[in-house]
C-alpha atoms as a PDB file:
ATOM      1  CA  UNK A   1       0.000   0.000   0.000  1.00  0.00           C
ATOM      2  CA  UNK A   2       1.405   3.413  -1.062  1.00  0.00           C
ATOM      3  CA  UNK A   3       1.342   6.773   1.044  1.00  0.00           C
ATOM      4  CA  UNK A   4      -1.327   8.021  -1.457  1.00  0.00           C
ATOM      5  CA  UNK A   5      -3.345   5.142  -1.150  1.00  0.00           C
ATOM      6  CA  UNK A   6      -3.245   5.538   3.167  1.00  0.00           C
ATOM      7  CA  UNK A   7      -3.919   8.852   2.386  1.00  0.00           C
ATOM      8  CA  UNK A   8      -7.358   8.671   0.179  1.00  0.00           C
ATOM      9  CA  UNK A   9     -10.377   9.547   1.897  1.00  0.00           C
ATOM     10  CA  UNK A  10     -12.109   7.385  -0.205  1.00  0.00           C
ATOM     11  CA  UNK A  11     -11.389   3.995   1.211  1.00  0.00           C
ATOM     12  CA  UNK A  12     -14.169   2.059   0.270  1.00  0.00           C
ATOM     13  CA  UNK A  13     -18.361   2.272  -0.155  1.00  0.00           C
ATOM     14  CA  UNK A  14     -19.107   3.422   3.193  1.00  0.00           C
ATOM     15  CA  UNK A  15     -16.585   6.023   2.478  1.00  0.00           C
ATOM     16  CA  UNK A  16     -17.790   7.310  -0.817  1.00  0.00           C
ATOM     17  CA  UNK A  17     -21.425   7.130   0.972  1.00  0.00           C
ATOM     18  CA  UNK A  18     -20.541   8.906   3.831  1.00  0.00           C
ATOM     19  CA  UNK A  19     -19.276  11.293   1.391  1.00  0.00           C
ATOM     20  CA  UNK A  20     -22.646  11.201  -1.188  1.00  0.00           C
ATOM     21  CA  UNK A  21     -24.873  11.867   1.902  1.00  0.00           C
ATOM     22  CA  UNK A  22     -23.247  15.106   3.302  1.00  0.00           C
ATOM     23  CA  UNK A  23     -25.828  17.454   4.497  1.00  0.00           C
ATOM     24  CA  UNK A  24     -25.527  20.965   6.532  1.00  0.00           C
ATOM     25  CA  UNK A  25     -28.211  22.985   8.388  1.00  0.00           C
ATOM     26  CA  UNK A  26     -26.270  26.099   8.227  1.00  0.00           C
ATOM     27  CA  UNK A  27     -26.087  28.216   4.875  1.00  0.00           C
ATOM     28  CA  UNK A  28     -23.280  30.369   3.458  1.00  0.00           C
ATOM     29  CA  UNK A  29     -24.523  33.229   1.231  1.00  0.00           C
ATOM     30  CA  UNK A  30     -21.621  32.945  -1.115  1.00  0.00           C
ATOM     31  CA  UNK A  31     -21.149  30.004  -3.104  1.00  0.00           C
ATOM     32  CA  UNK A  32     -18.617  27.424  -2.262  1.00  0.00           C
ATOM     33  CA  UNK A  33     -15.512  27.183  -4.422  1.00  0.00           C
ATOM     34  CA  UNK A  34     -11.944  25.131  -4.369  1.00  0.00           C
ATOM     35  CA  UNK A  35      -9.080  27.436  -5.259  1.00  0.00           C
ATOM     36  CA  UNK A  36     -11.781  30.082  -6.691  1.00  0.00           C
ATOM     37  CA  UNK A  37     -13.382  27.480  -9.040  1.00  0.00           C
ATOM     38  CA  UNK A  38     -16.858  27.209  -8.837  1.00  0.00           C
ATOM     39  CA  UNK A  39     -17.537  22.897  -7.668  1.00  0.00           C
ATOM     40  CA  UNK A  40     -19.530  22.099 -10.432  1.00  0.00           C
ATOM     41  CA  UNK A  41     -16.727  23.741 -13.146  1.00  0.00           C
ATOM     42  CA  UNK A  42     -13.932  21.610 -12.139  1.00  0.00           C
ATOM     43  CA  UNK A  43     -13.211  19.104 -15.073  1.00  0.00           C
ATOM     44  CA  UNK A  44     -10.795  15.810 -15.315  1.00  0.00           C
ATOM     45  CA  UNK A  45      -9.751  16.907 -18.727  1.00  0.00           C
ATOM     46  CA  UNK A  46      -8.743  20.596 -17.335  1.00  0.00           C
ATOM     47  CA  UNK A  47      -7.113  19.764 -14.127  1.00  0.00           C
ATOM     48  CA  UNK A  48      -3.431  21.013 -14.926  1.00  0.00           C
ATOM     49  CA  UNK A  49      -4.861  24.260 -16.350  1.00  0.00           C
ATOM     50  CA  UNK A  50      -6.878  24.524 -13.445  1.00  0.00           C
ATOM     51  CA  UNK A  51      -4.913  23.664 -10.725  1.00  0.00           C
ATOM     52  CA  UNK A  52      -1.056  22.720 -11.777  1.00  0.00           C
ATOM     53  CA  UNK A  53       0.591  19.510 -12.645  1.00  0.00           C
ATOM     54  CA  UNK A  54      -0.390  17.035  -9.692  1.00  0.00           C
ATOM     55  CA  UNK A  55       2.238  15.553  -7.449  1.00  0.00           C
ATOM     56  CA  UNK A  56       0.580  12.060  -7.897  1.00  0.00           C
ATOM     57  CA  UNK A  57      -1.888  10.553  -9.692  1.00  0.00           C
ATOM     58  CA  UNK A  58      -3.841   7.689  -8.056  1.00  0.00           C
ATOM     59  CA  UNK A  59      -6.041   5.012 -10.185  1.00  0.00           C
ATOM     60  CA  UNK A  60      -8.262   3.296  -7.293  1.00  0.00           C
ATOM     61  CA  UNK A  61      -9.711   1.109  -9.939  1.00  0.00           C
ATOM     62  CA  UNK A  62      -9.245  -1.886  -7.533  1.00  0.00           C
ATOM     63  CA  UNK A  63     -11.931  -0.818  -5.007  1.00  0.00           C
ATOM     64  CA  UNK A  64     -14.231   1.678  -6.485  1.00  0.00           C
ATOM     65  CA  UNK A  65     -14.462   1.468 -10.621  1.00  0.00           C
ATOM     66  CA  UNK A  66     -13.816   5.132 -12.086  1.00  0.00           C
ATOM     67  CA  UNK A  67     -12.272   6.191  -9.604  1.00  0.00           C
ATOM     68  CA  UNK A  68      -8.956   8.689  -9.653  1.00  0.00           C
ATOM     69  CA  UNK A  69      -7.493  10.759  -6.983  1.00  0.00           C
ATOM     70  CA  UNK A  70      -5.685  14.006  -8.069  1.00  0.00           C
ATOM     71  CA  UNK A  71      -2.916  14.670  -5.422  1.00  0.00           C
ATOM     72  CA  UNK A  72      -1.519  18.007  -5.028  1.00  0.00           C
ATOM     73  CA  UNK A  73       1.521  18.887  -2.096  1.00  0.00           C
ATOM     74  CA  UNK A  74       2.808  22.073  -1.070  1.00  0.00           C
ATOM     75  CA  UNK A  75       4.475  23.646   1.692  1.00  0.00           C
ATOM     76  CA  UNK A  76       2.564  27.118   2.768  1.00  0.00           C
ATOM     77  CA  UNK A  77       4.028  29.423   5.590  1.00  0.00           C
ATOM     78  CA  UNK A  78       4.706  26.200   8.211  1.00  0.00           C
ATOM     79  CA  UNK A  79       2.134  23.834   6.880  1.00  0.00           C
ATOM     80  CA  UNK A  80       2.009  20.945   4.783  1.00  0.00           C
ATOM     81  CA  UNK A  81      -0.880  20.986   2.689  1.00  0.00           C
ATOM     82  CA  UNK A  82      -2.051  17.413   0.762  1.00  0.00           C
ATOM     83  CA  UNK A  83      -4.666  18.214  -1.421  1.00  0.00           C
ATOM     84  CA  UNK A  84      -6.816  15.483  -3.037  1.00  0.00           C
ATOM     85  CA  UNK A  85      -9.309  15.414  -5.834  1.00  0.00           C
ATOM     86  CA  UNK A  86     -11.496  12.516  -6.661  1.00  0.00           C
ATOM     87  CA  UNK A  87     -13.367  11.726  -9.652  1.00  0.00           C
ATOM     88  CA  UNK A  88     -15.566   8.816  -9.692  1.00  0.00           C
ATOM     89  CA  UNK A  89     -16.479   8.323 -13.884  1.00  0.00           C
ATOM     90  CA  UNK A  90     -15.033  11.133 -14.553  1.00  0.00           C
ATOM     91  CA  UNK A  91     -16.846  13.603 -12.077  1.00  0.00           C
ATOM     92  CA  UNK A  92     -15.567  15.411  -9.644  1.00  0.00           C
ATOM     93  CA  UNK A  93     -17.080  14.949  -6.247  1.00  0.00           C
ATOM     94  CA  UNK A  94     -14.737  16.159  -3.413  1.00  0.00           C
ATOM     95  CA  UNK A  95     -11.896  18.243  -2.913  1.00  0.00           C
ATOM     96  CA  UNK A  96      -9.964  17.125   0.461  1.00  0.00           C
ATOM     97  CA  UNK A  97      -6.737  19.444   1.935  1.00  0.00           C
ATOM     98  CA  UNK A  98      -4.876  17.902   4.676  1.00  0.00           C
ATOM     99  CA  UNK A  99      -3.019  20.395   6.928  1.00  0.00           C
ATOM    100  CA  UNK A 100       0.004  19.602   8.639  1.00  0.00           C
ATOM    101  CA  UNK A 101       3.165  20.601  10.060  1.00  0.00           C
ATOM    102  CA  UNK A 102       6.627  19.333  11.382  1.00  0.00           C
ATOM    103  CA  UNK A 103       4.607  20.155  15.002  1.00  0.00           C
ATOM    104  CA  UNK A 104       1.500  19.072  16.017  1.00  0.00           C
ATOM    105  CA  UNK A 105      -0.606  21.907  14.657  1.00  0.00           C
ATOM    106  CA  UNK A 106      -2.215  24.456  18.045  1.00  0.00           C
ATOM    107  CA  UNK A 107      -5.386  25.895  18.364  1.00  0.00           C
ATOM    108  CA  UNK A 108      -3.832  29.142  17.118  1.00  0.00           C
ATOM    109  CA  UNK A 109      -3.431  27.424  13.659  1.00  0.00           C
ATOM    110  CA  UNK A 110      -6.388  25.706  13.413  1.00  0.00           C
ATOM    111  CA  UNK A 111      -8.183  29.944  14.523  1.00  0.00           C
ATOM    112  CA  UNK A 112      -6.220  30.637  11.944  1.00  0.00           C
ATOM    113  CA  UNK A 113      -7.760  28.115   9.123  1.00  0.00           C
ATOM    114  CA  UNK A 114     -11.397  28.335  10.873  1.00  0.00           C
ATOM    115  CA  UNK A 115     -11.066  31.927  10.561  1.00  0.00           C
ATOM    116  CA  UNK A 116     -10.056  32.291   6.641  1.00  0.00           C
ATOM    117  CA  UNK A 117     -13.063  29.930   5.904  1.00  0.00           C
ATOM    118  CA  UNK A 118     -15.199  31.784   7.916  1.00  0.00           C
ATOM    119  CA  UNK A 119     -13.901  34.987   6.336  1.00  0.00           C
ATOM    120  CA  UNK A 120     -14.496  33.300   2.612  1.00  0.00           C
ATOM    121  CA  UNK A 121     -18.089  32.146   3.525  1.00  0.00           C
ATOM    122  CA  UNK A 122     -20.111  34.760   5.290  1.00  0.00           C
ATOM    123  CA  UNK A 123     -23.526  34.519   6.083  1.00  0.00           C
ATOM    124  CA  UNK A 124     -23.389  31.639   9.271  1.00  0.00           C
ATOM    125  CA  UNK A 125     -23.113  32.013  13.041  1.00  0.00           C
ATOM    126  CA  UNK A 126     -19.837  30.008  13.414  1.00  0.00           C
ATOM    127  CA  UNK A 127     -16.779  31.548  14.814  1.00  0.00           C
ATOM    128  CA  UNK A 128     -12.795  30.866  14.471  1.00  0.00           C
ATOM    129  CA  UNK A 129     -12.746  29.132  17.978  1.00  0.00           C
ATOM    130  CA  UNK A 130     -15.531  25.987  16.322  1.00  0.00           C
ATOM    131  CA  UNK A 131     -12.885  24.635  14.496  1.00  0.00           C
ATOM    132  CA  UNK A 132     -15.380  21.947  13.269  1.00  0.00           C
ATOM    133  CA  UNK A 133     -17.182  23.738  10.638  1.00  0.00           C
ATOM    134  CA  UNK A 134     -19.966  22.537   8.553  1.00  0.00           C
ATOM    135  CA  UNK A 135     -22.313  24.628   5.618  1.00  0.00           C
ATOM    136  CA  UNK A 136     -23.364  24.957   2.345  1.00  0.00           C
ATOM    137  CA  UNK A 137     -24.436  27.120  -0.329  1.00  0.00           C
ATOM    138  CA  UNK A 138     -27.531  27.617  -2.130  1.00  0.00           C
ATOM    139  CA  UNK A 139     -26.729  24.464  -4.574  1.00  0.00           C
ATOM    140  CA  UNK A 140     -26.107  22.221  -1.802  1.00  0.00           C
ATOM    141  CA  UNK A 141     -22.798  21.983  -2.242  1.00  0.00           C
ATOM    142  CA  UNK A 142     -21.254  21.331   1.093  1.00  0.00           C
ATOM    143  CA  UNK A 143     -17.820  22.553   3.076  1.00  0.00           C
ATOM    144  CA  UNK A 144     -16.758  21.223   6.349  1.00  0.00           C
ATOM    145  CA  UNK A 145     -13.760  20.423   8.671  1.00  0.00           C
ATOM    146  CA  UNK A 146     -12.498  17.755  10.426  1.00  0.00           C
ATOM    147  CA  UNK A 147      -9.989  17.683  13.107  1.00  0.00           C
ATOM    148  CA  UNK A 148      -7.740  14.615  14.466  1.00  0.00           C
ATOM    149  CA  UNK A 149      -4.135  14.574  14.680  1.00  0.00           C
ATOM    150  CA  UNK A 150      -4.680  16.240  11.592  1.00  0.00           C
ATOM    151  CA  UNK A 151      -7.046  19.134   9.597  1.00  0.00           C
ATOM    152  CA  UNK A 152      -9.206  18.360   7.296  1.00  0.00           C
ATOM    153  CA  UNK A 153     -10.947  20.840   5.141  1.00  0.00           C
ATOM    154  CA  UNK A 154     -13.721  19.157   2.819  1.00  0.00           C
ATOM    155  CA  UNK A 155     -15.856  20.402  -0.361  1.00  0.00           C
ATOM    156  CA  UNK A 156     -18.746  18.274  -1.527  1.00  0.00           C
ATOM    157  CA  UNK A 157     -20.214  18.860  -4.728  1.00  0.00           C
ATOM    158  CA  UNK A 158     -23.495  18.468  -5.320  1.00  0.00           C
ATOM    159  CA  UNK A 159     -23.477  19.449  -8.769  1.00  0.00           C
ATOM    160  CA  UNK A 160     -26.240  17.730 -11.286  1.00  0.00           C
ATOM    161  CA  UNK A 161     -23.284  15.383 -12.433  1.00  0.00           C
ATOM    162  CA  UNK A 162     -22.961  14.288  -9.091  1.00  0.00           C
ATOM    163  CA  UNK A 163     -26.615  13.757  -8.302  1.00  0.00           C
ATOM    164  CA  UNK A 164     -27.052  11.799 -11.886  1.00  0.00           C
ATOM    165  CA  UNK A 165     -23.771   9.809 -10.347  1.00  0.00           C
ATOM    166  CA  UNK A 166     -25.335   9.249  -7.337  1.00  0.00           C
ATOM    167  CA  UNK A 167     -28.427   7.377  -8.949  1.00  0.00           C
ATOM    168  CA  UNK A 168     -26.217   5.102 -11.406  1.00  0.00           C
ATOM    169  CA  UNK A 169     -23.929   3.144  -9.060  1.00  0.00           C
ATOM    170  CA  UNK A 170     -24.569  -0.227  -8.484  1.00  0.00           C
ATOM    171  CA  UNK A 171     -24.073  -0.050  -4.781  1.00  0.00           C
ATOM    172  CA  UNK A 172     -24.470  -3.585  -4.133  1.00  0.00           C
ATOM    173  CA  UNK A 173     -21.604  -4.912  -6.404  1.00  0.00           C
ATOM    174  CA  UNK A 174     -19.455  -1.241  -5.761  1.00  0.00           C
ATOM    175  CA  UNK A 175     -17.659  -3.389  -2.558  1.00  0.00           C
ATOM    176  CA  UNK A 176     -14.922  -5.023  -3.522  1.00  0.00           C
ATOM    177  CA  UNK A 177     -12.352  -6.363  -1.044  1.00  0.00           C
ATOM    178  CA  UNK A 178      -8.840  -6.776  -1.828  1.00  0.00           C
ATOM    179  CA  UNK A 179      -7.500 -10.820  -0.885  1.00  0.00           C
ATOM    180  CA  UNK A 180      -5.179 -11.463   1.732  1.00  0.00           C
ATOM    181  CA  UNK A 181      -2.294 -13.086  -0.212  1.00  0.00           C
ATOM    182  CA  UNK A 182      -0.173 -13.928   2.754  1.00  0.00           C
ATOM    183  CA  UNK A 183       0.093 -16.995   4.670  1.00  0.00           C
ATOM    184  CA  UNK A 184       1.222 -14.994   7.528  1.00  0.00           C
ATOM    185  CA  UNK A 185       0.231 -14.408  10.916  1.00  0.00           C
ATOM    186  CA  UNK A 186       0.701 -11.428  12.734  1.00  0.00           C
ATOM    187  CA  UNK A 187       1.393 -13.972  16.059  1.00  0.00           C
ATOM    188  CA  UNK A 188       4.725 -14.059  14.445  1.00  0.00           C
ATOM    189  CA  UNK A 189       5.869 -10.708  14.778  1.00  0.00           C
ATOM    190  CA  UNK A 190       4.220 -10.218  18.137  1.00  0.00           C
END
């Protein structure tokens, strides 16, 4: 297993459900975009003019059919930022950006990244100190955050693409699990 493939957010079918079924109470007047592009513009075929050559290029074929993760890494101020972009057919669904550091990151960096969403998205009650954020826009399109050892800063589309997607996966054969080809038992290395 690669570092990219740890590193997908889209692990499975309960994943890219969990994903699908995204839903916020609270509403951003401005609509939600990745990078200034508007959710339901980004395009496969236009990524490097949109965003850059990707650092990676991950085909998870072998678990969910169509699908391709767009990696992007770069160093900003004293984070790390992993950005991922998944396709499923062809269509993009979410844009993920992991934040990390050398350090474990504070609360004062995580103000800091609640408070330039906040700033980008005005309209809700939320304020820099919730560092788990949630909201959409008027299409449904959803941003939210999600703090572990890590950030997490999630967009959802919800574009027409992605509700015509939603309808034409064939959920029940979508699982696939990957063999274990070793003989081995982890009583061995205990």
């Amino acid at each position: 297993m690669s570092f990219y493939d740890r590193e997908n957010r889209i692990q499975n079918a309960t994943d890219l459900k969990f994903f699908f079924n995204q839903i916020a109470s609270l509403t951003t007047s401005a609509p939600i975009t990745f990078r200034g592009m508007p959710l339901s513009a980004i395009a496969i075929e236009e990524m490097e003019a949109q965003f850059g050559v990707p650092t990676y290029i991950f085909d998870h074929e072998y678990r969910i059919a169509g699908h391709l993760v767009y990696y992007y890494k770069k160093k900003v101020e004293q984070l790390t930022l992993l950005t991922q972009l998944h396709f499923i057919n062809e269509v993009f669904l979410l844009a993920v950006t992991k934040f990390s550091s050398d350090y474990v990151l504070g609360d004062a960096d995580k103000n800091k990244l609640a408070a330039q969403v906040i700033k980008n998205y005005p309209g809700t009650t939320l304020t820099p100190e919730q560092h788990t954020l949630k909201f959409k826009d008027a299409d449904g399109h959803v941003i939210f955050t999600e703090e572990n050892v890590f950030c997490y800063l999630h967009y959802v589309s919800n574009s027409n693409r992605v509700q015509k997607l939603k309808t034409q996966i064939d959920w029940e054969n979508l699982a696939q699990t990957i063999p274990d080809t070793t003989n081995e038992s982890i009583d061995n290395f205990i």
